[in-house]
PDB file of N, CA and C in Angstrom:
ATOM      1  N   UNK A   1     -24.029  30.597  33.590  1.00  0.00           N
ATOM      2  CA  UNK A   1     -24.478  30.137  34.885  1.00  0.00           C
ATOM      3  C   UNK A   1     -25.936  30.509  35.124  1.00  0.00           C
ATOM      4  N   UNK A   2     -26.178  31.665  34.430  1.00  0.00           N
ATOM      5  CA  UNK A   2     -27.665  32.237  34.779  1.00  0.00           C
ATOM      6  C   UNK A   2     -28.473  30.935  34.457  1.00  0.00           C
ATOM      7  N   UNK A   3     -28.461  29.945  33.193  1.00  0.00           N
ATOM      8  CA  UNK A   3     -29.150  29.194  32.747  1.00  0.00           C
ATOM      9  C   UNK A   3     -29.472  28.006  33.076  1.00  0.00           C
ATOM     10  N   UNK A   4     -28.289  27.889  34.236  1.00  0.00           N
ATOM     11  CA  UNK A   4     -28.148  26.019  34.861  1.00  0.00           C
ATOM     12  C   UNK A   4     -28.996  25.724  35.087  1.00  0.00           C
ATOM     13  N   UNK A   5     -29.755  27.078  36.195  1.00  0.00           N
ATOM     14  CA  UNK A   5     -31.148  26.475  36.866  1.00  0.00           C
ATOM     15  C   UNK A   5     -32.221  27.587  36.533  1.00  0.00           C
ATOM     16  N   UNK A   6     -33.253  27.387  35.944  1.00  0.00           N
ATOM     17  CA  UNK A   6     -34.549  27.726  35.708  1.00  0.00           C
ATOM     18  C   UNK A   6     -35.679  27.217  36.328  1.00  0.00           C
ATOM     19  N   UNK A   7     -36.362  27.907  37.168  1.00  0.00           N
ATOM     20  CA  UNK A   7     -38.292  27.463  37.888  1.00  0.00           C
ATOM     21  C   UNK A   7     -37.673  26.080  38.671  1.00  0.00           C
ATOM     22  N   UNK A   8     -36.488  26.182  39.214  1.00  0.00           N
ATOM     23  CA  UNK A   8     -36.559  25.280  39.958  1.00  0.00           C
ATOM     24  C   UNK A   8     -36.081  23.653  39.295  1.00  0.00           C
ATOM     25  N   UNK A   9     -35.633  24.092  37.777  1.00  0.00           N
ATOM     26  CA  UNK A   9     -34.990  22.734  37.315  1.00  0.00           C
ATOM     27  C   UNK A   9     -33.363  22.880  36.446  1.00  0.00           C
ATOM     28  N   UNK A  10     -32.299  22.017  36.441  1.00  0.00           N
ATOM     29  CA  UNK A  10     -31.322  21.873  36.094  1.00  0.00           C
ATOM     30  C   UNK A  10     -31.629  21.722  34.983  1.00  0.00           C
ATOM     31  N   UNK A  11     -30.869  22.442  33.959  1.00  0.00           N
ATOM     32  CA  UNK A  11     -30.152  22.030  32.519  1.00  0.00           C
ATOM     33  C   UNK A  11     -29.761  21.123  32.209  1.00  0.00           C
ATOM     34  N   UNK A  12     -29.873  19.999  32.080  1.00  0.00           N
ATOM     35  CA  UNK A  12     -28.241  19.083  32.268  1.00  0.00           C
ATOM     36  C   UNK A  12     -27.305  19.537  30.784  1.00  0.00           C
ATOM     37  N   UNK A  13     -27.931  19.912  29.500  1.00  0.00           N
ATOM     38  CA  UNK A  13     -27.176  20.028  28.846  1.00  0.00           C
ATOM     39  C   UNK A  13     -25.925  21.274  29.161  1.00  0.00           C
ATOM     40  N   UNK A  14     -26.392  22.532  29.684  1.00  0.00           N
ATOM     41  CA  UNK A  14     -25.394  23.254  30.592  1.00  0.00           C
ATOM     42  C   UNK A  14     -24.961  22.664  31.696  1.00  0.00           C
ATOM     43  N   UNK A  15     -25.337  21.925  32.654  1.00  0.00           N
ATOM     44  CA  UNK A  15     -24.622  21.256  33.371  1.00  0.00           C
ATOM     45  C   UNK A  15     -23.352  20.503  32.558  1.00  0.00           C
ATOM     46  N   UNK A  16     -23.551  19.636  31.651  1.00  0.00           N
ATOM     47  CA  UNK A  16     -22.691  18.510  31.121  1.00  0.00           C
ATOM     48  C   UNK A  16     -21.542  19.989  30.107  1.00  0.00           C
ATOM     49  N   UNK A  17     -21.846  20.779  29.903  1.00  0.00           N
ATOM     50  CA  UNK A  17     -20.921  21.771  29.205  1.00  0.00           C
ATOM     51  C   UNK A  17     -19.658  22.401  30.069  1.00  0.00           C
ATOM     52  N   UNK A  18     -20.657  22.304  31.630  1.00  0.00           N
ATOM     53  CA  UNK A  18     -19.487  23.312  32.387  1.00  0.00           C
ATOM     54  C   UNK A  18     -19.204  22.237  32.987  1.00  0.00           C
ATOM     55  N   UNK A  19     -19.452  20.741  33.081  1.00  0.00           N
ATOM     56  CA  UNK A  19     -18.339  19.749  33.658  1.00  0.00           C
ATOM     57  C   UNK A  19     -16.819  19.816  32.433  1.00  0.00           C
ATOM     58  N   UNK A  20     -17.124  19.978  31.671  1.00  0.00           N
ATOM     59  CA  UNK A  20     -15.902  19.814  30.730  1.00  0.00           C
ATOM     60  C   UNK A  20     -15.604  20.998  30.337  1.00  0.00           C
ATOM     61  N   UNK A  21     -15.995  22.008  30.390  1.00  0.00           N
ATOM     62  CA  UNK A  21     -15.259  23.636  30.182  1.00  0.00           C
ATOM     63  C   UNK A  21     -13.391  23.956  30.807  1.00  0.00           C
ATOM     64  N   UNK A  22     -12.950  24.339  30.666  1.00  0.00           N
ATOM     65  CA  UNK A  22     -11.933  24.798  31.031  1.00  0.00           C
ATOM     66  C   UNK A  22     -12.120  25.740  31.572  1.00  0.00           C
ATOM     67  N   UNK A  23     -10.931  26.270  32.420  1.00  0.00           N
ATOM     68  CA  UNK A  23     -10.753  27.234  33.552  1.00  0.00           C
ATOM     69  C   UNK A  23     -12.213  27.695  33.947  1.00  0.00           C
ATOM     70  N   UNK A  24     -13.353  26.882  34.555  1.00  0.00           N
ATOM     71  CA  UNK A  24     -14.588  27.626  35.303  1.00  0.00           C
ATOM     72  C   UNK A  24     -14.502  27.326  37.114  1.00  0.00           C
ATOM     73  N   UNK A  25     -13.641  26.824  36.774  1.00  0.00           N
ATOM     74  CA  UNK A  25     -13.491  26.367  38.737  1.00  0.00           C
ATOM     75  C   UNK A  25     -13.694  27.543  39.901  1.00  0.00           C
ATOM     76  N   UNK A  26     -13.097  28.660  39.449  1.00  0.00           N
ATOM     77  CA  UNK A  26     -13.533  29.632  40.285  1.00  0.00           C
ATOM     78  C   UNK A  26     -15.284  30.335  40.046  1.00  0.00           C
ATOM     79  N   UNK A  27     -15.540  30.206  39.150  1.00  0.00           N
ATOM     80  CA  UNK A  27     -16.989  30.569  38.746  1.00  0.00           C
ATOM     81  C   UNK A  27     -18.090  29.506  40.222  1.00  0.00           C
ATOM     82  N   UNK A  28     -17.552  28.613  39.573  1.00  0.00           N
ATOM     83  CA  UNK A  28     -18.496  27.351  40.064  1.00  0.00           C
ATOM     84  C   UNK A  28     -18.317  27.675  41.579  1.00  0.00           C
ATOM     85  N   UNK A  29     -16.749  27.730  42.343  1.00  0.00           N
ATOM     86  CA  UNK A  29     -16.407  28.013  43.318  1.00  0.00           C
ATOM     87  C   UNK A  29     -17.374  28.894  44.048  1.00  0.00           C
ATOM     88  N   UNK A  30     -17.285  30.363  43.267  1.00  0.00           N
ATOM     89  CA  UNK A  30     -17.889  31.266  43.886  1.00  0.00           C
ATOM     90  C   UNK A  30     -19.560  30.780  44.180  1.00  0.00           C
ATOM     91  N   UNK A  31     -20.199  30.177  43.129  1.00  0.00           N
ATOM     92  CA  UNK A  31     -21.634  30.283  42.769  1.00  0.00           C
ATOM     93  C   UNK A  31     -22.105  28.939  44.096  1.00  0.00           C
ATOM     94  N   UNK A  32     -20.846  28.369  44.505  1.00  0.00           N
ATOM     95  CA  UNK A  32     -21.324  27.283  45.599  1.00  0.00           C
ATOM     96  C   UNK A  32     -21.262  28.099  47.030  1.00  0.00           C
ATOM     97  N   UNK A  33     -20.425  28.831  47.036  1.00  0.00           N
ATOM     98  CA  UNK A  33     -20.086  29.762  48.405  1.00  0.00           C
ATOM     99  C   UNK A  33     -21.215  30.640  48.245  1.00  0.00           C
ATOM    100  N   UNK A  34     -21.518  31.515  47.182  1.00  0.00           N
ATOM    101  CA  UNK A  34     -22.425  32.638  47.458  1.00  0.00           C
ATOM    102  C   UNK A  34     -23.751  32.699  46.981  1.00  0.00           C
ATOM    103  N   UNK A  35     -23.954  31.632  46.347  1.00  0.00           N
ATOM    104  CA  UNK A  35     -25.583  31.631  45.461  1.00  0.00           C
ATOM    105  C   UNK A  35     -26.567  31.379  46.698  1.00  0.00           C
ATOM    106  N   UNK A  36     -27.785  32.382  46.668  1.00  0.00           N
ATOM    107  CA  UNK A  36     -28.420  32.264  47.558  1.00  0.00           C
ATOM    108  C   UNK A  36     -29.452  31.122  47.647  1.00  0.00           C
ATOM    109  N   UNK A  37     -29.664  30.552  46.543  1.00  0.00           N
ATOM    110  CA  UNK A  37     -30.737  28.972  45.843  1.00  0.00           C
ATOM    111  C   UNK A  37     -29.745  27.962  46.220  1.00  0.00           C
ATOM    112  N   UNK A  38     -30.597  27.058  46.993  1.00  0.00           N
ATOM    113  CA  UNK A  38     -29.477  25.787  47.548  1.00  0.00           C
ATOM    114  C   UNK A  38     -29.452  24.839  45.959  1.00  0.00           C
ATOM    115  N   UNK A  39     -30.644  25.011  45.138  1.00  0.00           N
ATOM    116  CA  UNK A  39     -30.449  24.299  43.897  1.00  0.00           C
ATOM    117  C   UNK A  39     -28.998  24.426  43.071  1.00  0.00           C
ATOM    118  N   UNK A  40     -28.933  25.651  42.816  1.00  0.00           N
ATOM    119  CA  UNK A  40     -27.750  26.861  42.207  1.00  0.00           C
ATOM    120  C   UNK A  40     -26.637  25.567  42.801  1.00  0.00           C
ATOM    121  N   UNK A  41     -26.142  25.979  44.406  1.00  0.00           N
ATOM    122  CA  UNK A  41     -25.044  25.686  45.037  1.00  0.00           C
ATOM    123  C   UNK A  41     -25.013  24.088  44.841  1.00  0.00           C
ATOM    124  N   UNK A  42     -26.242  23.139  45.126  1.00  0.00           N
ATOM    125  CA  UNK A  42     -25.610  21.570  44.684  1.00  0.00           C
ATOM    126  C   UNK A  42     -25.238  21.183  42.983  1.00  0.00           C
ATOM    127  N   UNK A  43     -26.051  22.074  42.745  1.00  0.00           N
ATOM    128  CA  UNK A  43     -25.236  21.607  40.889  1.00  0.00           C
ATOM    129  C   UNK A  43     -23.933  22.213  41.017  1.00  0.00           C
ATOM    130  N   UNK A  44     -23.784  22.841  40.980  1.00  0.00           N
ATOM    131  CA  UNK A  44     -21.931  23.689  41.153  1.00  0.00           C
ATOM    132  C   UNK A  44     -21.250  22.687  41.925  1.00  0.00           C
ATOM    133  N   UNK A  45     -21.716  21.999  42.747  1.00  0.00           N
ATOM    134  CA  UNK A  45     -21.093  21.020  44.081  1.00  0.00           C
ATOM    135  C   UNK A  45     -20.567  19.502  43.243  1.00  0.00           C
ATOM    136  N   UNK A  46     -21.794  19.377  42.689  1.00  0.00           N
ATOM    137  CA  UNK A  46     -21.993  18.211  41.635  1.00  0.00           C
ATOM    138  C   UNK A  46     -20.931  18.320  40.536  1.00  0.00           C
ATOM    139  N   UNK A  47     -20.973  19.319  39.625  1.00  0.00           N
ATOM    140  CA  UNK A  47     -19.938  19.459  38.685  1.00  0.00           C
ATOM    141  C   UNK A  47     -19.002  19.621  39.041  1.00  0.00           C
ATOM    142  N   UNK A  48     -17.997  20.389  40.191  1.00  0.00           N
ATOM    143  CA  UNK A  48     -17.199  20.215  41.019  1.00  0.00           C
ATOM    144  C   UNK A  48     -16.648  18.409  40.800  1.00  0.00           C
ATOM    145  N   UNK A  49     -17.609  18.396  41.515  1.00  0.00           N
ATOM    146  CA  UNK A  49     -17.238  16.205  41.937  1.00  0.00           C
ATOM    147  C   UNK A  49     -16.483  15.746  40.273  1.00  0.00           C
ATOM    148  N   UNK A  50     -17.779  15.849  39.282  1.00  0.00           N
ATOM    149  CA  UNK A  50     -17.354  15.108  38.225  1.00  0.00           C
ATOM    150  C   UNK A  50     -15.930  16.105  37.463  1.00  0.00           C
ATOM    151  N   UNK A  51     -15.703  17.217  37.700  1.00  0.00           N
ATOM    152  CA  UNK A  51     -14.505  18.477  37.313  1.00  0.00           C
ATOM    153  C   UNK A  51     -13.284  17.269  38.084  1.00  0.00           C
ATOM    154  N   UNK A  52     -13.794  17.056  39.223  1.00  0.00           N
ATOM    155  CA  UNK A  52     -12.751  15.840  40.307  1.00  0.00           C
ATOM    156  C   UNK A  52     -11.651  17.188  40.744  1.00  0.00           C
ATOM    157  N   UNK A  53     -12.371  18.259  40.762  1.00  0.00           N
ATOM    158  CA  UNK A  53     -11.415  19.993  41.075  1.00  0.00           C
ATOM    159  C   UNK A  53     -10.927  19.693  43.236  1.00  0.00           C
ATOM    160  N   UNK A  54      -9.305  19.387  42.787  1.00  0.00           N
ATOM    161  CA  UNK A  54      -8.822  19.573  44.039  1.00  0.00           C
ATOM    162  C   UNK A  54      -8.700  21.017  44.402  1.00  0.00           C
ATOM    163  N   UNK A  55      -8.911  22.046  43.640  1.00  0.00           N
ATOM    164  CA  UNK A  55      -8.783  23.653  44.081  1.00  0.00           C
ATOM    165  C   UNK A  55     -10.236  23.642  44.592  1.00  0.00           C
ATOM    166  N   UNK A  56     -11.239  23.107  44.860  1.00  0.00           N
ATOM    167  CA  UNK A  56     -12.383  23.027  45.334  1.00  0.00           C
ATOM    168  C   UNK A  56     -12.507  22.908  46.552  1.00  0.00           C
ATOM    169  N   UNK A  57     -11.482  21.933  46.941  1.00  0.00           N
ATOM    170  CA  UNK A  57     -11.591  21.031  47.979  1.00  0.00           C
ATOM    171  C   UNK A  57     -12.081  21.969  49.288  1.00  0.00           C
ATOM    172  N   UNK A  58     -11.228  23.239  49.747  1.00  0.00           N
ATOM    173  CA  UNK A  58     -11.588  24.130  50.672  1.00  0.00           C
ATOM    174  C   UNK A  58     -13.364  24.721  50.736  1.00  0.00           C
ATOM    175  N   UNK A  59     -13.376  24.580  49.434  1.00  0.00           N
ATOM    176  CA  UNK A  59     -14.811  25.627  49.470  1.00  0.00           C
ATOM    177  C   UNK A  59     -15.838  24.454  49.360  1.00  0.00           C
ATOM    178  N   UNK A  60     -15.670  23.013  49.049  1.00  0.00           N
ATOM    179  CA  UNK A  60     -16.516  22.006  49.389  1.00  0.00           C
ATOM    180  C   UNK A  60     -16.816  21.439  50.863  1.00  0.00           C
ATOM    181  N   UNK A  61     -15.329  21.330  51.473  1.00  0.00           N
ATOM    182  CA  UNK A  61     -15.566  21.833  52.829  1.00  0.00           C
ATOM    183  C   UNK A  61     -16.741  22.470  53.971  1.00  0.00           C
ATOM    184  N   UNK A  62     -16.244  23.789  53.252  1.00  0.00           N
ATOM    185  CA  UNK A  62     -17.127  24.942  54.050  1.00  0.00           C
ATOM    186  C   UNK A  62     -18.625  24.631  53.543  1.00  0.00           C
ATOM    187  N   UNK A  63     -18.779  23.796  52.305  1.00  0.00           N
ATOM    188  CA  UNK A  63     -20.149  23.128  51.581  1.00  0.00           C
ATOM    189  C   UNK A  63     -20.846  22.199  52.934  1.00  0.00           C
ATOM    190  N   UNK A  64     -19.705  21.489  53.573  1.00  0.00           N
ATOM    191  CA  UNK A  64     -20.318  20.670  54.599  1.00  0.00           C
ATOM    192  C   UNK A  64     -21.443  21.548  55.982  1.00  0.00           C
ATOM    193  N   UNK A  65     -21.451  23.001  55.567  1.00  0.00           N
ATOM    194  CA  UNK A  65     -22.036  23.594  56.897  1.00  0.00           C
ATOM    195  C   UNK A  65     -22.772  24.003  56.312  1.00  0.00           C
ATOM    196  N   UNK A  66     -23.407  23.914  54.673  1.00  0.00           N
ATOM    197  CA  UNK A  66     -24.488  24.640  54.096  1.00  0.00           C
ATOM    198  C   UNK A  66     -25.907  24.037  55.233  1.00  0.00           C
ATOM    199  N   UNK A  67     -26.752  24.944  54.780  1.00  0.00           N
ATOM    200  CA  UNK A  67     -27.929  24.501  55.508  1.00  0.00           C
ATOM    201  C   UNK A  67     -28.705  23.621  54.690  1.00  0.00           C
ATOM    202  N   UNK A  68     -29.010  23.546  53.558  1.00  0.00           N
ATOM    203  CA  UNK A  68     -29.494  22.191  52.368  1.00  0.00           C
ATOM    204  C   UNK A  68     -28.904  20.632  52.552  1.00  0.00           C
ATOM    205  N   UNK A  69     -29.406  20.071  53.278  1.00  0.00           N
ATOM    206  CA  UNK A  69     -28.971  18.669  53.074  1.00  0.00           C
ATOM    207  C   UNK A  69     -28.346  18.311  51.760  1.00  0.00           C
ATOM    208  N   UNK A  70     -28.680  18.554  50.556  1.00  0.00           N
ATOM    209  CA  UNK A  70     -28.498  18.202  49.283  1.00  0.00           C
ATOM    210  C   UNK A  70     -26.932  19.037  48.854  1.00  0.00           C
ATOM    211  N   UNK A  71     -26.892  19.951  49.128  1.00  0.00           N
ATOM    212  CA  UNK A  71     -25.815  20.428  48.883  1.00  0.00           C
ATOM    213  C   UNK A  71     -24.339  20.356  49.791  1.00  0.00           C
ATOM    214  N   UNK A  72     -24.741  19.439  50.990  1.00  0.00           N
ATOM    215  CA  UNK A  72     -24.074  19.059  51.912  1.00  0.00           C
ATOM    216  C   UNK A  72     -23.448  17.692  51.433  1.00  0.00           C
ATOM    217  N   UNK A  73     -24.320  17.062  51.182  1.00  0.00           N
ATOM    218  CA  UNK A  73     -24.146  15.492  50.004  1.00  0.00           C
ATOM    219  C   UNK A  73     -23.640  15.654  48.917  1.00  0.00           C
ATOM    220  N   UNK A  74     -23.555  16.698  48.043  1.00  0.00           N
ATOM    221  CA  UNK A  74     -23.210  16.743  46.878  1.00  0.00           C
ATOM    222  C   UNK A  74     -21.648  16.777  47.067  1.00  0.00           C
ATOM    223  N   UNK A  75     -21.715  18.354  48.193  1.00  0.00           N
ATOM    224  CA  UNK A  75     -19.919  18.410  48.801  1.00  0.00           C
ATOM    225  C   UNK A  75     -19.015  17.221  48.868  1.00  0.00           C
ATOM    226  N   UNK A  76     -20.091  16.550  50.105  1.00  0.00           N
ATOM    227  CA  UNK A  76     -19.122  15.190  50.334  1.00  0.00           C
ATOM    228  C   UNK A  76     -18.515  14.428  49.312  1.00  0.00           C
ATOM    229  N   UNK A  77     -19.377  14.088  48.084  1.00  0.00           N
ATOM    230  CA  UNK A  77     -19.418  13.120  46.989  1.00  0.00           C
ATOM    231  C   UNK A  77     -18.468  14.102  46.728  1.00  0.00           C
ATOM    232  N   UNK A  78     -18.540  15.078  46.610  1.00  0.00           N
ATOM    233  CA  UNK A  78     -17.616  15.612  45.005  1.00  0.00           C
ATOM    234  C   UNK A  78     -16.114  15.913  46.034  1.00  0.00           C
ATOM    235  N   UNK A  79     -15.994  15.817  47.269  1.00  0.00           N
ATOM    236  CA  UNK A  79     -14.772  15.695  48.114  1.00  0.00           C
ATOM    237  C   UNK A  79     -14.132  13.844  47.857  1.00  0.00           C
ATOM    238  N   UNK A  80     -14.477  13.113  47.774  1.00  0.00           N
ATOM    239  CA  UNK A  80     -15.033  11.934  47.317  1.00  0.00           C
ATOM    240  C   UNK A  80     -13.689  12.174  45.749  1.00  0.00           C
ATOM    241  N   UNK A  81     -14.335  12.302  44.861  1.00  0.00           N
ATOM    242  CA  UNK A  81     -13.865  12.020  43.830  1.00  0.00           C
ATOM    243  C   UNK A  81     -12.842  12.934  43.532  1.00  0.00           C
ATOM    244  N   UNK A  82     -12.510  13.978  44.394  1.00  0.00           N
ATOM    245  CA  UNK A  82     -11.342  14.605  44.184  1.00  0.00           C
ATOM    246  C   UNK A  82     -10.260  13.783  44.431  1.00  0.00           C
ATOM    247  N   UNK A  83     -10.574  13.294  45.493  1.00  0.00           N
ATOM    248  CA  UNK A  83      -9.514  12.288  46.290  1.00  0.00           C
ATOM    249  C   UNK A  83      -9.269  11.267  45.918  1.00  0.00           C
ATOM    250  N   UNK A  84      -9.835  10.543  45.067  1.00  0.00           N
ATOM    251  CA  UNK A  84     -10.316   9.683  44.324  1.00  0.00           C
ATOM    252  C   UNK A  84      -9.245   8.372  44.765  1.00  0.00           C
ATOM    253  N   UNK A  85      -7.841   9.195  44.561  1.00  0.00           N
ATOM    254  CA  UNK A  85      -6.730   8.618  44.714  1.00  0.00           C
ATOM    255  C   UNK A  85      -6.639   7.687  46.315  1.00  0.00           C
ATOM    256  N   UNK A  86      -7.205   7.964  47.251  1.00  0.00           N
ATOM    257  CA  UNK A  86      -6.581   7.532  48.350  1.00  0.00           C
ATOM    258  C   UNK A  86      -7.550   6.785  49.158  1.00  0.00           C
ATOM    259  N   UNK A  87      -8.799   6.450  47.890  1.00  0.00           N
ATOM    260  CA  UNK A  87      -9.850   5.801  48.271  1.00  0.00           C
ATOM    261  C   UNK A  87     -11.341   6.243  48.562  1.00  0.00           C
ATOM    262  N   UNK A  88     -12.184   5.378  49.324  1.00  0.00           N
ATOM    263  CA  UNK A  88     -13.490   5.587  49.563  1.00  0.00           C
ATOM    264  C   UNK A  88     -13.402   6.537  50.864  1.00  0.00           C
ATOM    265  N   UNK A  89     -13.567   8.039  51.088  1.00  0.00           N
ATOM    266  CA  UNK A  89     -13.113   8.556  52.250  1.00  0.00           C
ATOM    267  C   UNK A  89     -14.288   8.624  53.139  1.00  0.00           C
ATOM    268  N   UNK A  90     -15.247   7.792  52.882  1.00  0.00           N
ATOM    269  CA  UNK A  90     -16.460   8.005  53.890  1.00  0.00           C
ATOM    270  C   UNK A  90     -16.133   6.364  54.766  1.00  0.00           C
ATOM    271  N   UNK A  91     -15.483   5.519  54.178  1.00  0.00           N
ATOM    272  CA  UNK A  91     -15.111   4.362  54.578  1.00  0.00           C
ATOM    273  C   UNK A  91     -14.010   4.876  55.545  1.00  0.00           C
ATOM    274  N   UNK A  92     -12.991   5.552  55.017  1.00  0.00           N
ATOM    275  CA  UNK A  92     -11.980   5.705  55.923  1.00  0.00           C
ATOM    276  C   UNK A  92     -12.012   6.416  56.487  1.00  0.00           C
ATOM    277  N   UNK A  93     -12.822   7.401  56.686  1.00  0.00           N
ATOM    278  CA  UNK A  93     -12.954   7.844  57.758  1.00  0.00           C
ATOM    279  C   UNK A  93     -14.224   7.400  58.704  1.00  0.00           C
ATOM    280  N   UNK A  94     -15.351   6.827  58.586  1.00  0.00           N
ATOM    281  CA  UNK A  94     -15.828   5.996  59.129  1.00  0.00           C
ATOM    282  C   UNK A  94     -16.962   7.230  59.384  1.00  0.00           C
ATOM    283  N   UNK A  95     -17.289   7.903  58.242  1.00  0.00           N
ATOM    284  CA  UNK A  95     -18.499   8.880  58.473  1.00  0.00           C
ATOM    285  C   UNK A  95     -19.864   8.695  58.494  1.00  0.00           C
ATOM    286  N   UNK A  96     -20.696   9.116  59.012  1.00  0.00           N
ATOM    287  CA  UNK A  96     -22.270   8.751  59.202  1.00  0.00           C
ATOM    288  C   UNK A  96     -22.726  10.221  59.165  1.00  0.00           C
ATOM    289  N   UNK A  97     -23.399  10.266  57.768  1.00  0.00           N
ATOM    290  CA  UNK A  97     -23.705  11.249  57.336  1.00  0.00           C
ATOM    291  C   UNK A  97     -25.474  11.475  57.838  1.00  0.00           C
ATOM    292  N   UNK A  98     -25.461  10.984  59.149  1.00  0.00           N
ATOM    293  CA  UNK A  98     -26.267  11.278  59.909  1.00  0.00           C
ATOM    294  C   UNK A  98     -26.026  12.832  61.219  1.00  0.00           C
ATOM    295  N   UNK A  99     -24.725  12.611  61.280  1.00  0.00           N
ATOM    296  CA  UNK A  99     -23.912  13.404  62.144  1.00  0.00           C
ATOM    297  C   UNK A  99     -23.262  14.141  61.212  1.00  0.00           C
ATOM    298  N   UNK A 100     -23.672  15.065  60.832  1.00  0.00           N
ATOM    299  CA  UNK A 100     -23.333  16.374  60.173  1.00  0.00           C
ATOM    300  C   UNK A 100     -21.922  17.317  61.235  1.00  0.00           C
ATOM    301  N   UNK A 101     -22.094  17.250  62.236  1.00  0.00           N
ATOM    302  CA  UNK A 101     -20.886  17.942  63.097  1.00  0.00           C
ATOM    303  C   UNK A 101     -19.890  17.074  63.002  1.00  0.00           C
ATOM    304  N   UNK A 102     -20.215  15.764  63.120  1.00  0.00           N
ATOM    305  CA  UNK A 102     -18.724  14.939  62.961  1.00  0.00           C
ATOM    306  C   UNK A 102     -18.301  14.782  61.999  1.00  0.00           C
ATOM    307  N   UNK A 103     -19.388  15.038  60.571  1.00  0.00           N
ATOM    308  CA  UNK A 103     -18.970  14.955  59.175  1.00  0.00           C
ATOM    309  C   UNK A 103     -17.781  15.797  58.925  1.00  0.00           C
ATOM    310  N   UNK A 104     -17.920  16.916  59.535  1.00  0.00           N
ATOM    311  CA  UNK A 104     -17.704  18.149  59.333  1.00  0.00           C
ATOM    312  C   UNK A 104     -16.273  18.094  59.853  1.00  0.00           C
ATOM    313  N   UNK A 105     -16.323  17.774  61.545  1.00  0.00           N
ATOM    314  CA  UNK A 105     -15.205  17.609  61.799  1.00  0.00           C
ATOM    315  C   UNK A 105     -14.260  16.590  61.372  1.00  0.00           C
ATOM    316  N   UNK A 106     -14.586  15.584  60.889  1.00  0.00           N
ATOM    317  CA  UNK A 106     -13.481  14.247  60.405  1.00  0.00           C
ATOM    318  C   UNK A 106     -13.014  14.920  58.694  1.00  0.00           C
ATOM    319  N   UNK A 107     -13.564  15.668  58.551  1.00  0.00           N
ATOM    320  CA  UNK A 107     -13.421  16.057  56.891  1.00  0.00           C
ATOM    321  C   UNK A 107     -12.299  17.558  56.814  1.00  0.00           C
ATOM    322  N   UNK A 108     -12.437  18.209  57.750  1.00  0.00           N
ATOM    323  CA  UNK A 108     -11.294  19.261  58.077  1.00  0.00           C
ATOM    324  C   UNK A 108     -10.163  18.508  58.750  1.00  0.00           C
ATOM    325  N   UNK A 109     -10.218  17.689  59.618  1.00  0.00           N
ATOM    326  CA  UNK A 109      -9.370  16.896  60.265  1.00  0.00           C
ATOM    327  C   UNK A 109      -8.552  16.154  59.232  1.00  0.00           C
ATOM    328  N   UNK A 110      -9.090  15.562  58.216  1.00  0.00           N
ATOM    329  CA  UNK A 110      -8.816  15.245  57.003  1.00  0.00           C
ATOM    330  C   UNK A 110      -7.835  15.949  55.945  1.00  0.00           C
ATOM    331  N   UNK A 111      -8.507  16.866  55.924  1.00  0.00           N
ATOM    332  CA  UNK A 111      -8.258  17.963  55.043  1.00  0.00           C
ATOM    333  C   UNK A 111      -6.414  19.051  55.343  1.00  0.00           C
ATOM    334  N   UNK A 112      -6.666  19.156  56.998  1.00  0.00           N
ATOM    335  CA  UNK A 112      -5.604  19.649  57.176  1.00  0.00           C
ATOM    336  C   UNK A 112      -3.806  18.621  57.107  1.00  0.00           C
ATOM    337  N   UNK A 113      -4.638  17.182  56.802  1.00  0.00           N
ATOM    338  CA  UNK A 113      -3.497  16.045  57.097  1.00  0.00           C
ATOM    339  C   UNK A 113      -2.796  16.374  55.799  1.00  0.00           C
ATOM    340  N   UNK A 114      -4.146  16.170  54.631  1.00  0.00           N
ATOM    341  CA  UNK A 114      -3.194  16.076  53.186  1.00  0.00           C
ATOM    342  C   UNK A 114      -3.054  16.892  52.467  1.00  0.00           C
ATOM    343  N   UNK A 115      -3.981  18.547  52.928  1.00  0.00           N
ATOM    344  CA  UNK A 115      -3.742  19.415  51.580  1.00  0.00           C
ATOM    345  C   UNK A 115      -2.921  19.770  51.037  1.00  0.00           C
ATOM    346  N   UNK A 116      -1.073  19.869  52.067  1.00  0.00           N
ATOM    347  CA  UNK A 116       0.034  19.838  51.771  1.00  0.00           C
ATOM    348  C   UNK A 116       0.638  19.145  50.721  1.00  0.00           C
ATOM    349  N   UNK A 117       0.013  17.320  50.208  1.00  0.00           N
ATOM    350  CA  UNK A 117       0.581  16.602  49.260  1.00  0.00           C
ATOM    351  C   UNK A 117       0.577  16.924  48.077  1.00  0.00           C
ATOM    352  N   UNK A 118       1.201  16.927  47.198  1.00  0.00           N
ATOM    353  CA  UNK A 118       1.310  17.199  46.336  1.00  0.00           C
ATOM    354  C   UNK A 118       0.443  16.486  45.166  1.00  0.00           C
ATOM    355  N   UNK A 119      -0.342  15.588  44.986  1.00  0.00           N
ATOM    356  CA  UNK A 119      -1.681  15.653  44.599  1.00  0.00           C
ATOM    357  C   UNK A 119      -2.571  16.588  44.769  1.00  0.00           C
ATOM    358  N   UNK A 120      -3.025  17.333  45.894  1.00  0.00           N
ATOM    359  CA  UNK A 120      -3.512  18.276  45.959  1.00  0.00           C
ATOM    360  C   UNK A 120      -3.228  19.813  45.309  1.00  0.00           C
ATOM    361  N   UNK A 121      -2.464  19.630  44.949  1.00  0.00           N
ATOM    362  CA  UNK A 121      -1.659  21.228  44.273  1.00  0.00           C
ATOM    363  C   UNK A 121      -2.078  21.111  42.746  1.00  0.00           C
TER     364      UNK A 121
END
């Protein structure tokens, strides 16, 4: 992880390693919740998305209140392809990712409907 990001630029070849790694979901997890570089937290957000990690889903969430626009977008997208299954969720829920509070709220509102299904587990 130390290597993803250097002077301010992504790896992609470590990026494209820890999209397909096994068991790093909690790594990535943590490094999106606690990395103090908003760079750090949207690549973790990003690989997340393409991982398509429903154990994410909570801590992509709480991604929606980062202060980085970019890592707020990355959340969404990679909430997006977790779900993959139940469609375009910025359509269905009718989000305008202009309104960051309503993002926020239609996406927990969301969140508490289906985390129970068993897709999600």
């Amino acid at each position: 992880m130390d290597r993803l990001v250097r002077e301010g630029k992504v790896n992609p070849s470590i990026q494209r390693r820890l999209e397909k790694m096994r068991d790093i979901d909690d790594l990535l997890i943590d490094v999106l919740r606690t990395h103090p570089d908003a760079l750090n937290r949207e690549v973790c957000a990003a690989i997340l998305g393409e991982r398509r990690s429903r154990k994410a889903i909570p801590a992509l969430l709480a991604a929606l209140s980062d202060r980085s626009p970019h890592v707020r977008m990355d959340a969404l997208w990679a909430i997006e392809k977790a779900a993959v299954s139940i469609g375009d969720i910025s359509v269905a829920l009718l989000l305008n990712v202009e309104d960051w509070p309503e993002v926020r709220r239609r996406m927990k509102a969301w969140w508490r409907i289906v985390k129970d299904d068993p897709y999600f587990k």
